[in-house]
Protein backbone atom coordinates (compact mmCIF):
# COMPACT_ATOMS: atom_id res chain seq x y z
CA UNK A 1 0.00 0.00 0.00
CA UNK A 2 1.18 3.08 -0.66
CA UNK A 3 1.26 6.47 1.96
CA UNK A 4 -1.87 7.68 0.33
CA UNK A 5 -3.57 4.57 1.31
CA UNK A 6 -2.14 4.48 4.64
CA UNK A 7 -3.58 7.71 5.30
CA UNK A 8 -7.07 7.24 3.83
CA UNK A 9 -7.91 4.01 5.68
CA UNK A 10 -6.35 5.34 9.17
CA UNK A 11 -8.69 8.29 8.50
CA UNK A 12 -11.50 6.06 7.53
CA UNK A 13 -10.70 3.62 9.94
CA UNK A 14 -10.75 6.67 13.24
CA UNK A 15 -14.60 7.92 11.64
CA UNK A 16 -15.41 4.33 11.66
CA UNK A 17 -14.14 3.83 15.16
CA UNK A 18 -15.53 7.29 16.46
CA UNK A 19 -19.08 6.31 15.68
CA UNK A 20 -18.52 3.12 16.75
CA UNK A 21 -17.32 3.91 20.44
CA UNK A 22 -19.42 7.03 20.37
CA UNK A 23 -22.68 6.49 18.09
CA UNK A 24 -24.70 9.31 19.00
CA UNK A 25 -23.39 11.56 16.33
CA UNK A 26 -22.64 14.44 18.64
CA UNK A 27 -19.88 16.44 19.80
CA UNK A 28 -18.87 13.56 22.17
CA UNK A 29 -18.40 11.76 18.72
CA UNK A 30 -16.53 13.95 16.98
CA UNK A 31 -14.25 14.34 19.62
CA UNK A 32 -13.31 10.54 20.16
CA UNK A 33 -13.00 10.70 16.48
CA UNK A 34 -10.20 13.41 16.55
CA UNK A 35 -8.92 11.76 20.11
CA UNK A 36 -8.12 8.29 18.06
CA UNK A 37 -7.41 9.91 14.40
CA UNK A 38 -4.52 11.51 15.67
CA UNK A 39 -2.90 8.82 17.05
CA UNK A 40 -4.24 5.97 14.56
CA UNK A 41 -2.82 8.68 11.60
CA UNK A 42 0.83 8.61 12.88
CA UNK A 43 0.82 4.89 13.88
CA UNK A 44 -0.25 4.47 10.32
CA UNK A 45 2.48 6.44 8.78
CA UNK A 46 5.32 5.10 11.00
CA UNK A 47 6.40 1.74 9.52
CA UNK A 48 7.19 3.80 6.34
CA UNK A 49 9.97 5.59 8.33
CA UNK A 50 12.40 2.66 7.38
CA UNK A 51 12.42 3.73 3.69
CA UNK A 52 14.90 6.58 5.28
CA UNK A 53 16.86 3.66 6.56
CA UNK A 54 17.13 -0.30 7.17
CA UNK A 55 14.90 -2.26 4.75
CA UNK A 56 11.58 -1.29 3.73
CA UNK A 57 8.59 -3.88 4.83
CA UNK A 58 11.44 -5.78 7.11
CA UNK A 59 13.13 -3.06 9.76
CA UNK A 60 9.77 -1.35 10.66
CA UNK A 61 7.07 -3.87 9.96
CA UNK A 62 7.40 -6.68 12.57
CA UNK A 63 5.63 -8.10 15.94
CA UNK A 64 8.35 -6.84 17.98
CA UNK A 65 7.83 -3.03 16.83
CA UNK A 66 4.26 -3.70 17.22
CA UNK A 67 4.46 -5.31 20.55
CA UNK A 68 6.67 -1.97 21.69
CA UNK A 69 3.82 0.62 20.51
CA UNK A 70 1.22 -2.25 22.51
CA UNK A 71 3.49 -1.09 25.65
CA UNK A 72 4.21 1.91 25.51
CA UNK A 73 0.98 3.49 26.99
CA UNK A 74 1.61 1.19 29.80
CA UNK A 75 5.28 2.27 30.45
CA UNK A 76 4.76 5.91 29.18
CA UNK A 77 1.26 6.87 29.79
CA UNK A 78 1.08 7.93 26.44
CA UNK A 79 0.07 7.11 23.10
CA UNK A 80 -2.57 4.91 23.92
CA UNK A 81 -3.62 4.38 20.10
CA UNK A 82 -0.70 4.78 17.66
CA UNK A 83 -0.44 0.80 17.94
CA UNK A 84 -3.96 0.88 16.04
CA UNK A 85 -2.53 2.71 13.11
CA UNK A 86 0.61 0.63 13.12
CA UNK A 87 -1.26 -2.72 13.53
CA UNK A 88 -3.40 -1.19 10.51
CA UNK A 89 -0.71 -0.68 8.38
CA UNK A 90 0.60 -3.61 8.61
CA UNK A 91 -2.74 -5.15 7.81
CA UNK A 92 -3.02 -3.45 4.55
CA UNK A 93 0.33 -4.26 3.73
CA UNK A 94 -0.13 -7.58 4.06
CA UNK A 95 -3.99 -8.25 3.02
CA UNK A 96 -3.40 -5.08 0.46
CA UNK A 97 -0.63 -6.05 -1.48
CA UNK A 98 1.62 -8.35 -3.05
CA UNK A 99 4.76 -8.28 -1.45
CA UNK A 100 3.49 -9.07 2.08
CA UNK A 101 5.72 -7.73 5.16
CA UNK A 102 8.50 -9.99 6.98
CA UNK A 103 6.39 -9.94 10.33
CA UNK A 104 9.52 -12.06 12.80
CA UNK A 105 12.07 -9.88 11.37
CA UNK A 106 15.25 -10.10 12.21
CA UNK A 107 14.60 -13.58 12.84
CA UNK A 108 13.43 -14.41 10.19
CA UNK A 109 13.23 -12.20 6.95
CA UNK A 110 10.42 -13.70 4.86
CA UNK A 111 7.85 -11.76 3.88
CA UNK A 112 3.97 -12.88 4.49
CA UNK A 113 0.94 -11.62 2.47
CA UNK A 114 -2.37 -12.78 1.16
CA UNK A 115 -2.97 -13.43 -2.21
CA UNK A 116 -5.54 -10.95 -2.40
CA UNK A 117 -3.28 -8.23 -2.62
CA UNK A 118 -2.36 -6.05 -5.31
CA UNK A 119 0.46 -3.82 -6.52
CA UNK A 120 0.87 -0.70 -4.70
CA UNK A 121 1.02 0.96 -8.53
CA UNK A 122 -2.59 -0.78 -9.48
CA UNK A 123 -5.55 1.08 -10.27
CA UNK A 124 -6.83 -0.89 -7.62
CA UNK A 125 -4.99 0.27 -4.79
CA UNK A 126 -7.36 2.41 -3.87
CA UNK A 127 -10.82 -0.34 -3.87
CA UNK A 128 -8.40 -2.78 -2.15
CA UNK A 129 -7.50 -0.12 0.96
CA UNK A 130 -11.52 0.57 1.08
CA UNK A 131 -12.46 -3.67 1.23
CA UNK A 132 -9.80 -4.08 3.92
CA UNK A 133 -10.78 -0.74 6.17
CA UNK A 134 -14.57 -2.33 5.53
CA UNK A 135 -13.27 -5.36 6.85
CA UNK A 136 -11.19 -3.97 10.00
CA UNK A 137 -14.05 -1.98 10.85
CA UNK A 138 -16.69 -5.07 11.04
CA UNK A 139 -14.46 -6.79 12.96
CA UNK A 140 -14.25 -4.44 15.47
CA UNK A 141 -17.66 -4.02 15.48
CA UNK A 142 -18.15 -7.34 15.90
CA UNK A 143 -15.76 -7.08 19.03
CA UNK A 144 -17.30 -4.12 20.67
CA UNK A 145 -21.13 -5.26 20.03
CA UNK A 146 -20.70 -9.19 20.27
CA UNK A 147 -17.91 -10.44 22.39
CA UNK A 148 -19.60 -9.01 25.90
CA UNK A 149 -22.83 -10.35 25.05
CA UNK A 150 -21.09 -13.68 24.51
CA UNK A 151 -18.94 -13.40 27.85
CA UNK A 152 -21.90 -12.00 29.73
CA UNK A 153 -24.02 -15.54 27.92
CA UNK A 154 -21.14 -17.72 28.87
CA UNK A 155 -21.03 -15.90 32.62
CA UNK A 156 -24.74 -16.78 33.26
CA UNK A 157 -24.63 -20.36 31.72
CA UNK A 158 -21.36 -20.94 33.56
CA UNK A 159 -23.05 -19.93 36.83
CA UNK A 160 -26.61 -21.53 35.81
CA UNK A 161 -28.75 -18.86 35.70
């Protein structure tokens, strides 16, 4: 995927959330909008620092830079969702496009993508970044709508009620 794309579906992807968390369409929502865009727009844009240095898709698009932006709010008290737009990009550029990403570099340098993915060049660049922001979107609406229900079901068959 290309920076374009990046930015698009980390925009898309913070309205999406915004109305999600916040559905009421007020205020409230448009500030949880701008509170995750931020955030989800520079995590997005990140990875792509490593075409200043180290190896594009490899240095800067692993688990073990993901796991350190998963931290970080912990340790720092800060960025609580830049790991959403760095766990997006790496999404895209794996479901989005051909090449894939090497996700246990250093340890191992192969690159893994889908085969749905497409060139960053294509003409279809663009319809691909919209199907997979679709797609992160229902998923997480899927988590914030379905998964409590389920543990709250599995709570009250668990105690027999």
């Amino acid at each position: 995927m290309n920076k374009k794309g990046h930015v698009l579906n980390a925009v898309l992807l913070s309205i999406g959330l915004g109305y999600l968390l916040e559905p009421s369409g007020s205020l409230e929502t448009f500030r949880t909008i701008v509170m995750i865009g931020v955030p989800v727009t520079l995590g997005a844009l990140f990875p792509d620092v490593d075409t200043a240095f180290g190896k594009h898709r490899k240095t800067l698009h692993n688990l073990p830079i993901l796991l350190g932006f998963l931290a970080f709010p912990y340790v720092f008290g800060n960025l609580e969702y830049v790991w959403v737009g760095v766990l997006t990009h790496y999404v895209l550029d794996v479901a989005g496009s051909k090449r894939g990403i090497a996700l246990f570099y250093p340890l191992w340098k192969k690159e893994f993508g889908l085969p749905i993915g497409v060139a960053v060049s294509s003409k279809r660049a663009d319809l691909m970044m919209v199907v997979v922001t679709v797609a992160e979107l229902a998923l997480v609406a899927l988590v914030v709508f379905r998964v409590p229900q389920w543990g709250f079901e599995l709570g009250r068959q668990g105690l027999g009620l």
